[in-house]
C-alpha atoms as a PDB file:
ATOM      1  CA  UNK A   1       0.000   0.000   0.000  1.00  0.00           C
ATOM      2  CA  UNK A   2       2.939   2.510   0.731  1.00  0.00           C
ATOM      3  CA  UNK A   3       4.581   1.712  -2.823  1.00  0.00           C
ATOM      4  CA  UNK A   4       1.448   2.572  -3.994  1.00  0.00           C
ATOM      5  CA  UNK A   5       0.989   6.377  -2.049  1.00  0.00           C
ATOM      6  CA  UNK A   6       4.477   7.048  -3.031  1.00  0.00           C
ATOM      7  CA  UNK A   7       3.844   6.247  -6.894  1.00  0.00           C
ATOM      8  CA  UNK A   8       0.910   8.405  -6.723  1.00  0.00           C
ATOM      9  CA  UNK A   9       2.352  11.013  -4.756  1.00  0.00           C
ATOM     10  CA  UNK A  10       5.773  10.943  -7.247  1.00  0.00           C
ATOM     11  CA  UNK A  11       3.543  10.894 -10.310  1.00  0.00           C
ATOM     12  CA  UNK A  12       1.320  13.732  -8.661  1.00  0.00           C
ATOM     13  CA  UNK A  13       4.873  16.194  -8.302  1.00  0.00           C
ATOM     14  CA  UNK A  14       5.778  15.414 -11.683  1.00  0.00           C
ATOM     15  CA  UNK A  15       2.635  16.664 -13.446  1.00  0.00           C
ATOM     16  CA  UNK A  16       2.706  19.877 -10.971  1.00  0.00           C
ATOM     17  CA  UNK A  17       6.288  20.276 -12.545  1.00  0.00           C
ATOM     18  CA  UNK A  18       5.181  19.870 -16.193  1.00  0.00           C
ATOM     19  CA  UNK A  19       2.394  21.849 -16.042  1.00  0.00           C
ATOM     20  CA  UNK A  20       4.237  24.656 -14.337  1.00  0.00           C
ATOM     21  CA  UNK A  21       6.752  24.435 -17.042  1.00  0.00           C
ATOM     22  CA  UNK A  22       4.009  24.596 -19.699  1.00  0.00           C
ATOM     23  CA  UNK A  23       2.628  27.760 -18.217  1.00  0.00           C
ATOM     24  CA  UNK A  24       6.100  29.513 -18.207  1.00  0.00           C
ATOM     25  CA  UNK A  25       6.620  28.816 -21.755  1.00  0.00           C
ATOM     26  CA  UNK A  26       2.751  30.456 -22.505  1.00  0.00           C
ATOM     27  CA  UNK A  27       3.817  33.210 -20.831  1.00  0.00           C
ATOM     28  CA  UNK A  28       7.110  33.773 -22.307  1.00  0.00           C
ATOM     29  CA  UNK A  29       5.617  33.593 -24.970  1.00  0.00           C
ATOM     30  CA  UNK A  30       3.074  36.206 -23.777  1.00  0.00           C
ATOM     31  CA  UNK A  31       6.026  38.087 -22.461  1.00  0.00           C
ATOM     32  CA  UNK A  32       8.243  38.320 -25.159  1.00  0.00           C
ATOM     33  CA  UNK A  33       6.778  39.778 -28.369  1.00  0.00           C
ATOM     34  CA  UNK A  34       9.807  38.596 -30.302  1.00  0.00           C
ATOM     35  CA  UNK A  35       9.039  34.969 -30.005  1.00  0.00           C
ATOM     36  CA  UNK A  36       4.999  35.650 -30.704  1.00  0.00           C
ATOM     37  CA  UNK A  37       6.418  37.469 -33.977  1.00  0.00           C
ATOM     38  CA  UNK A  38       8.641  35.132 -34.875  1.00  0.00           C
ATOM     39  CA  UNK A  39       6.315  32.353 -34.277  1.00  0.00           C
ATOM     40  CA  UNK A  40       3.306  34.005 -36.359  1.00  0.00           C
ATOM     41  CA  UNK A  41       6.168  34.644 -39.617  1.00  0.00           C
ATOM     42  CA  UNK A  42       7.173  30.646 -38.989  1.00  0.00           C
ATOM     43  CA  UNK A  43       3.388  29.931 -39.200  1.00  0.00           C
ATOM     44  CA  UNK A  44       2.921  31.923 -42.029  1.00  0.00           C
ATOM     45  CA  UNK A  45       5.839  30.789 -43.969  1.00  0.00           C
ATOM     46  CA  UNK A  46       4.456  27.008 -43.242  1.00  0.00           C
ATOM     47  CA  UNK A  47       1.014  28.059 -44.921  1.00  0.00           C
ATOM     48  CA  UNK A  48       3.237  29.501 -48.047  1.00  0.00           C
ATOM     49  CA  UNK A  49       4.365  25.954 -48.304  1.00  0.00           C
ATOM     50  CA  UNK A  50       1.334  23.969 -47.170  1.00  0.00           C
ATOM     51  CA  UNK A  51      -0.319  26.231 -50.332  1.00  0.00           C
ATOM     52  CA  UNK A  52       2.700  25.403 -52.821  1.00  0.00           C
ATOM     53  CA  UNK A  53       2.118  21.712 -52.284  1.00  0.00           C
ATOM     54  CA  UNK A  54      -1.361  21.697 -51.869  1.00  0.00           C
ATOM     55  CA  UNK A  55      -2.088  23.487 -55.172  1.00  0.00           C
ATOM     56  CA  UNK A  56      -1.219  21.507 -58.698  1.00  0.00           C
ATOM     57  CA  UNK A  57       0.818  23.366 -61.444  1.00  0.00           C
ATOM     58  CA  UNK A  58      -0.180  20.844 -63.217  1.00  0.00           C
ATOM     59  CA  UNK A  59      -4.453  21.471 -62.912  1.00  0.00           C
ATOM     60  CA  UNK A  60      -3.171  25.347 -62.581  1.00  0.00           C
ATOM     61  CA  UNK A  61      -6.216  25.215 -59.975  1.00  0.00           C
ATOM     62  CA  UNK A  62      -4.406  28.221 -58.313  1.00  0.00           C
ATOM     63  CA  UNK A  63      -7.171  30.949 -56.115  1.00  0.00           C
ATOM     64  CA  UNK A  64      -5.302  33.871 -56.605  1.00  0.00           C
ATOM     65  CA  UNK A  65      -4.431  35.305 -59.847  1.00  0.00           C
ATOM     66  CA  UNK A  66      -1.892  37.975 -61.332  1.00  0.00           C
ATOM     67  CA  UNK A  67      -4.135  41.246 -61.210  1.00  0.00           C
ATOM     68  CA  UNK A  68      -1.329  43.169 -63.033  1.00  0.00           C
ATOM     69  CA  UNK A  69      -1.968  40.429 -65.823  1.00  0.00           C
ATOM     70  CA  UNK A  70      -5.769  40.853 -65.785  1.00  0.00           C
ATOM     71  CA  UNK A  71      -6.160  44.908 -65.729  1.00  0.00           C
ATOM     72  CA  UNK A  72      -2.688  44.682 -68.500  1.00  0.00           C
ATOM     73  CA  UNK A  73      -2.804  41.626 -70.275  1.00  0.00           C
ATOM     74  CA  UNK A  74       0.825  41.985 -70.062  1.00  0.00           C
ATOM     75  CA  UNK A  75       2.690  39.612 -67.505  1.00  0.00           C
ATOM     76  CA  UNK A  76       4.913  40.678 -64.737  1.00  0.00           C
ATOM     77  CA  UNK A  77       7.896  40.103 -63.021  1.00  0.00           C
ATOM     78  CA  UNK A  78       6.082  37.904 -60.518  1.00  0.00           C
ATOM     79  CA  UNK A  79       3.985  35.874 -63.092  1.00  0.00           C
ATOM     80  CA  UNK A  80       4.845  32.314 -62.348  1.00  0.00           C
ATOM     81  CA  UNK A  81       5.649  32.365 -59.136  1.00  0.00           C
ATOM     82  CA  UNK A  82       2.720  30.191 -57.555  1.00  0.00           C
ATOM     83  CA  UNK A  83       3.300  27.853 -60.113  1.00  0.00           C
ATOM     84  CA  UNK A  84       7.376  28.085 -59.627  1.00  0.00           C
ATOM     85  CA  UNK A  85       6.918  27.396 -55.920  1.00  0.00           C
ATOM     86  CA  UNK A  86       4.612  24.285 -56.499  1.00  0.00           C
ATOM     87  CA  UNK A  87       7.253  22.629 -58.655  1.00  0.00           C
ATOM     88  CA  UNK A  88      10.317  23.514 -56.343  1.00  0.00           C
ATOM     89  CA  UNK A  89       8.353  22.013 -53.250  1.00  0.00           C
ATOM     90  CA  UNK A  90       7.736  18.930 -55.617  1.00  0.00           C
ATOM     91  CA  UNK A  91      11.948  19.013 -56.632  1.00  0.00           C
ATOM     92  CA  UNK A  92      11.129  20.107 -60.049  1.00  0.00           C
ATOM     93  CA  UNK A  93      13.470  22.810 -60.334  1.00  0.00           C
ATOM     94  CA  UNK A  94      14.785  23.002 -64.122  1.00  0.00           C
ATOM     95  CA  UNK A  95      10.604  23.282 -64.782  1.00  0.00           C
ATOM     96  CA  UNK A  96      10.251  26.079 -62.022  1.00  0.00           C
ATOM     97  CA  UNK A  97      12.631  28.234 -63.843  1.00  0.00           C
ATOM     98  CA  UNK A  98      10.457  28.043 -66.807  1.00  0.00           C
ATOM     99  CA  UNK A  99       7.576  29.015 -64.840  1.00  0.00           C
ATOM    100  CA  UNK A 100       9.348  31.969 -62.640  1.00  0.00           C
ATOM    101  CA  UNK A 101      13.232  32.657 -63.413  1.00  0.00           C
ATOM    102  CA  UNK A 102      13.018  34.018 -59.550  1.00  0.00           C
ATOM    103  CA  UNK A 103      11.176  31.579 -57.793  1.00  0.00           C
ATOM    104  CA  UNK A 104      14.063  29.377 -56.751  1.00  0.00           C
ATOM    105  CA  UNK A 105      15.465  32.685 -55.146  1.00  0.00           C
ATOM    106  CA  UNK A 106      12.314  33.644 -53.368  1.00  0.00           C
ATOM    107  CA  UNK A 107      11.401  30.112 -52.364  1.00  0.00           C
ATOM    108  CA  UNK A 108      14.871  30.341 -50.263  1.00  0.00           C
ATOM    109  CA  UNK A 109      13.936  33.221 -48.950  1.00  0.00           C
ATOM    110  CA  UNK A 110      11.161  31.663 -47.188  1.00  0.00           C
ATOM    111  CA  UNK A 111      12.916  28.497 -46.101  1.00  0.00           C
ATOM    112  CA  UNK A 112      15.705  30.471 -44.591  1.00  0.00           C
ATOM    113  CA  UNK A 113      13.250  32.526 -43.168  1.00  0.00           C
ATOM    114  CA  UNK A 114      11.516  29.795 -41.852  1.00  0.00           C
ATOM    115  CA  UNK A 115      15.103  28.217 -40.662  1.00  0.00           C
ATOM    116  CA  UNK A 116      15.822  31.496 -38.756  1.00  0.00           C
ATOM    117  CA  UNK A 117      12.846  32.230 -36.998  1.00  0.00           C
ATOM    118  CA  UNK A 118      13.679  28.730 -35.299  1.00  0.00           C
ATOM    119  CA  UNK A 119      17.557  29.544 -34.506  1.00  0.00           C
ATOM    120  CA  UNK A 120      17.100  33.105 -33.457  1.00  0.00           C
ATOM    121  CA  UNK A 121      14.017  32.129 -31.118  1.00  0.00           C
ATOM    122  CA  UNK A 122      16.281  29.503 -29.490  1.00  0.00           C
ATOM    123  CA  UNK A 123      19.024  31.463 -29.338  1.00  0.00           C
ATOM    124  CA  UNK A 124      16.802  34.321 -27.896  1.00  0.00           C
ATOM    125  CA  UNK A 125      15.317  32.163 -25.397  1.00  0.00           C
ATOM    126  CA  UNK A 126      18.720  30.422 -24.401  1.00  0.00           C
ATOM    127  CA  UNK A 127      20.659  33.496 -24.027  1.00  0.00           C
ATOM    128  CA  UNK A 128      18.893  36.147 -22.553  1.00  0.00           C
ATOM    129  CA  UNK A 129      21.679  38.798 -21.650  1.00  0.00           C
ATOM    130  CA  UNK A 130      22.326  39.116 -25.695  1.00  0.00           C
ATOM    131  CA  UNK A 131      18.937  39.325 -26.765  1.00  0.00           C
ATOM    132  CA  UNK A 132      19.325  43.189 -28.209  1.00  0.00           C
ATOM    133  CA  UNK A 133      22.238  42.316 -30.165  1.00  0.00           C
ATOM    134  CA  UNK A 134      20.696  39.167 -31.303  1.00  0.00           C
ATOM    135  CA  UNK A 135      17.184  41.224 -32.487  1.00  0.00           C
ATOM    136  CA  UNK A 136      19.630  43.553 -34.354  1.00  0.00           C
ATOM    137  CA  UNK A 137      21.448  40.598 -36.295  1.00  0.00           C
ATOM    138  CA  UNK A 138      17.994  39.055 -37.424  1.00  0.00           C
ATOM    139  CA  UNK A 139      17.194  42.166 -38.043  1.00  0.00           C
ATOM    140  CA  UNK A 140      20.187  42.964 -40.696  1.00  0.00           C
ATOM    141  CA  UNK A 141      19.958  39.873 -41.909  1.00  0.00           C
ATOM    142  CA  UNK A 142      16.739  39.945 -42.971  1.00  0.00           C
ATOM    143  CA  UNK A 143      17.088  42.710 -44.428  1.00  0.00           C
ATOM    144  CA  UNK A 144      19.888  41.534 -46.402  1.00  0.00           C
ATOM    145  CA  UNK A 145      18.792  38.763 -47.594  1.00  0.00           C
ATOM    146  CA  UNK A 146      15.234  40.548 -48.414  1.00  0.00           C
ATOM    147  CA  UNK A 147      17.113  42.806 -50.899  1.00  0.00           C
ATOM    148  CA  UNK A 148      19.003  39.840 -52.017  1.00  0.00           C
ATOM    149  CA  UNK A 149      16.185  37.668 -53.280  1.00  0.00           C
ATOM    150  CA  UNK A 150      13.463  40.321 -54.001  1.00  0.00           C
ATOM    151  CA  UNK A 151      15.796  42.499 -56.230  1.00  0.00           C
ATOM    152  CA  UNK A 152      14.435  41.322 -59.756  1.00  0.00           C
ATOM    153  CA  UNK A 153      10.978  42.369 -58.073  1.00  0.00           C
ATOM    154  CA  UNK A 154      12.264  46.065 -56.346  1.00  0.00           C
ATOM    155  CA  UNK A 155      13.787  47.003 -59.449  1.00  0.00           C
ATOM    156  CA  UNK A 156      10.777  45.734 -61.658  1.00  0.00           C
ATOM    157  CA  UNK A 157       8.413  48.036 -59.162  1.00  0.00           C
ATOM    158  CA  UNK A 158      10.802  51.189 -59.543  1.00  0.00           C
ATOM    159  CA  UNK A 159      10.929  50.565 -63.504  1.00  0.00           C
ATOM    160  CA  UNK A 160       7.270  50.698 -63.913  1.00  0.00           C
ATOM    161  CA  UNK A 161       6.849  53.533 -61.326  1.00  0.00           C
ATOM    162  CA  UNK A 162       9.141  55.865 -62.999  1.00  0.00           C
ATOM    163  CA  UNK A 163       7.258  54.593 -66.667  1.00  0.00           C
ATOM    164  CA  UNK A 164       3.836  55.602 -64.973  1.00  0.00           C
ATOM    165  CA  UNK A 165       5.249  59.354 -63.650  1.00  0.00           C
ATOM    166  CA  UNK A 166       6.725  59.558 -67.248  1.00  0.00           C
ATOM    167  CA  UNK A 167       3.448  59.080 -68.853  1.00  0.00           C
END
C-alpha cells in the first residue's frame, strides 16, 4: 500500500512540474513579443508551403491570380511564381525556372526565413543577456537577404513607377 501512495504522490509532483513548465513557456511567450512574432512569420511561412504543395501546377487550380496580368494583359515580373513554388516544393526545379526565373530565389527566402525564426528564437530564449544584439542581427539579416532575393521584383516596381510618372 505505501509503494502505492508514493507512486501516486511521485507521479502527482511530476505533473505539478510539467504543467508549471508549460505555463512559463505560454507566458514567455506572452512576455516576449519577439518569439509571438517570430512564431506568427514561422506559421505563415508554413502556410506559403502547405499552399505550394497543396495546389497543382499541373491542374493550374491556383485561387489567386496575377491582377497586373488581368487589368494589362501583359505579364509581370512575378507571373509564375505560384506555379514556380509548387514545382520547387515537388523538386522540379529546371521546370520552375520556366515558370518563374526568380522563384528558386524567393522560395529560399522563405525556407531560410523559416530556418531562422527557429535559430534566433532559441538562441533568444537560451541566451537572454544578448537578446538586443541578437534582435539587431535578425534584423540585418533579414534585411539583407530581403534585398538579395526580391531584387528582380524592387527594381521591376521602380521601372514601372518611374514609366507611370513619365506618362
Amino acid at each position: 500500500m505505501r509503494s502505492w501512495k508514493r507512486l501516486t504522490i511521485s507521479l502527482m509532483t511530476l505533473w505539478k512540474r510539467r504543467s508549471k513548465s508549460d505555463s512559463n513557456l505560454t507566458a514567455r511567450f506572452r512576455n516576449e513579443p519577439y518569439l509571438l512574432i517570430n512564431s506568427v512569420l514561422a506559421g505563415v511561412i508554413i502556410l506559403i508551403f502547405i499552399y505550394s504543395g497543396f495546389f497543382s501546377p499541373v491542374n493550374d487550380s491556383y485561387p489567386v491570380a496575377c491582377i497586373h496580368e488581368k487589368l494589362t494583359g501583359e505579364p509581370c515580373v512575378s507571373c509564375g511564381l505560384s506555379h514556380s513554388f509548387s514545382l520547387i516544393v515537388r523538386g522540379r526545379i529546371s521546370e520552375a525556372y520556366e515558370w518563374n526565373i526568380y522563384g528558386l530565389r524567393v522560395f529560399l527566402f522563405f525556407a531560410l526565413q523559416l530556418v531562422m525564426r527557429a535559430a534566433f528564437s532559441i538562441f533568444y530564449l537560451k541566451y537572454a543577456d544578448t537578446r538586443k544584439q541578437l534582435v539587431t542581427y535578425d534584423i540585418a539579416s533579414s534585411i539583407v537577404l530581403f534585398l538579395i532575393c526580391f531584387m528582380p521584383y524592387i527594381e521591376w516596381i521602380v521601372t514601372q513607377f518611374a514609366q507611370l510618372t513619365q506618362a
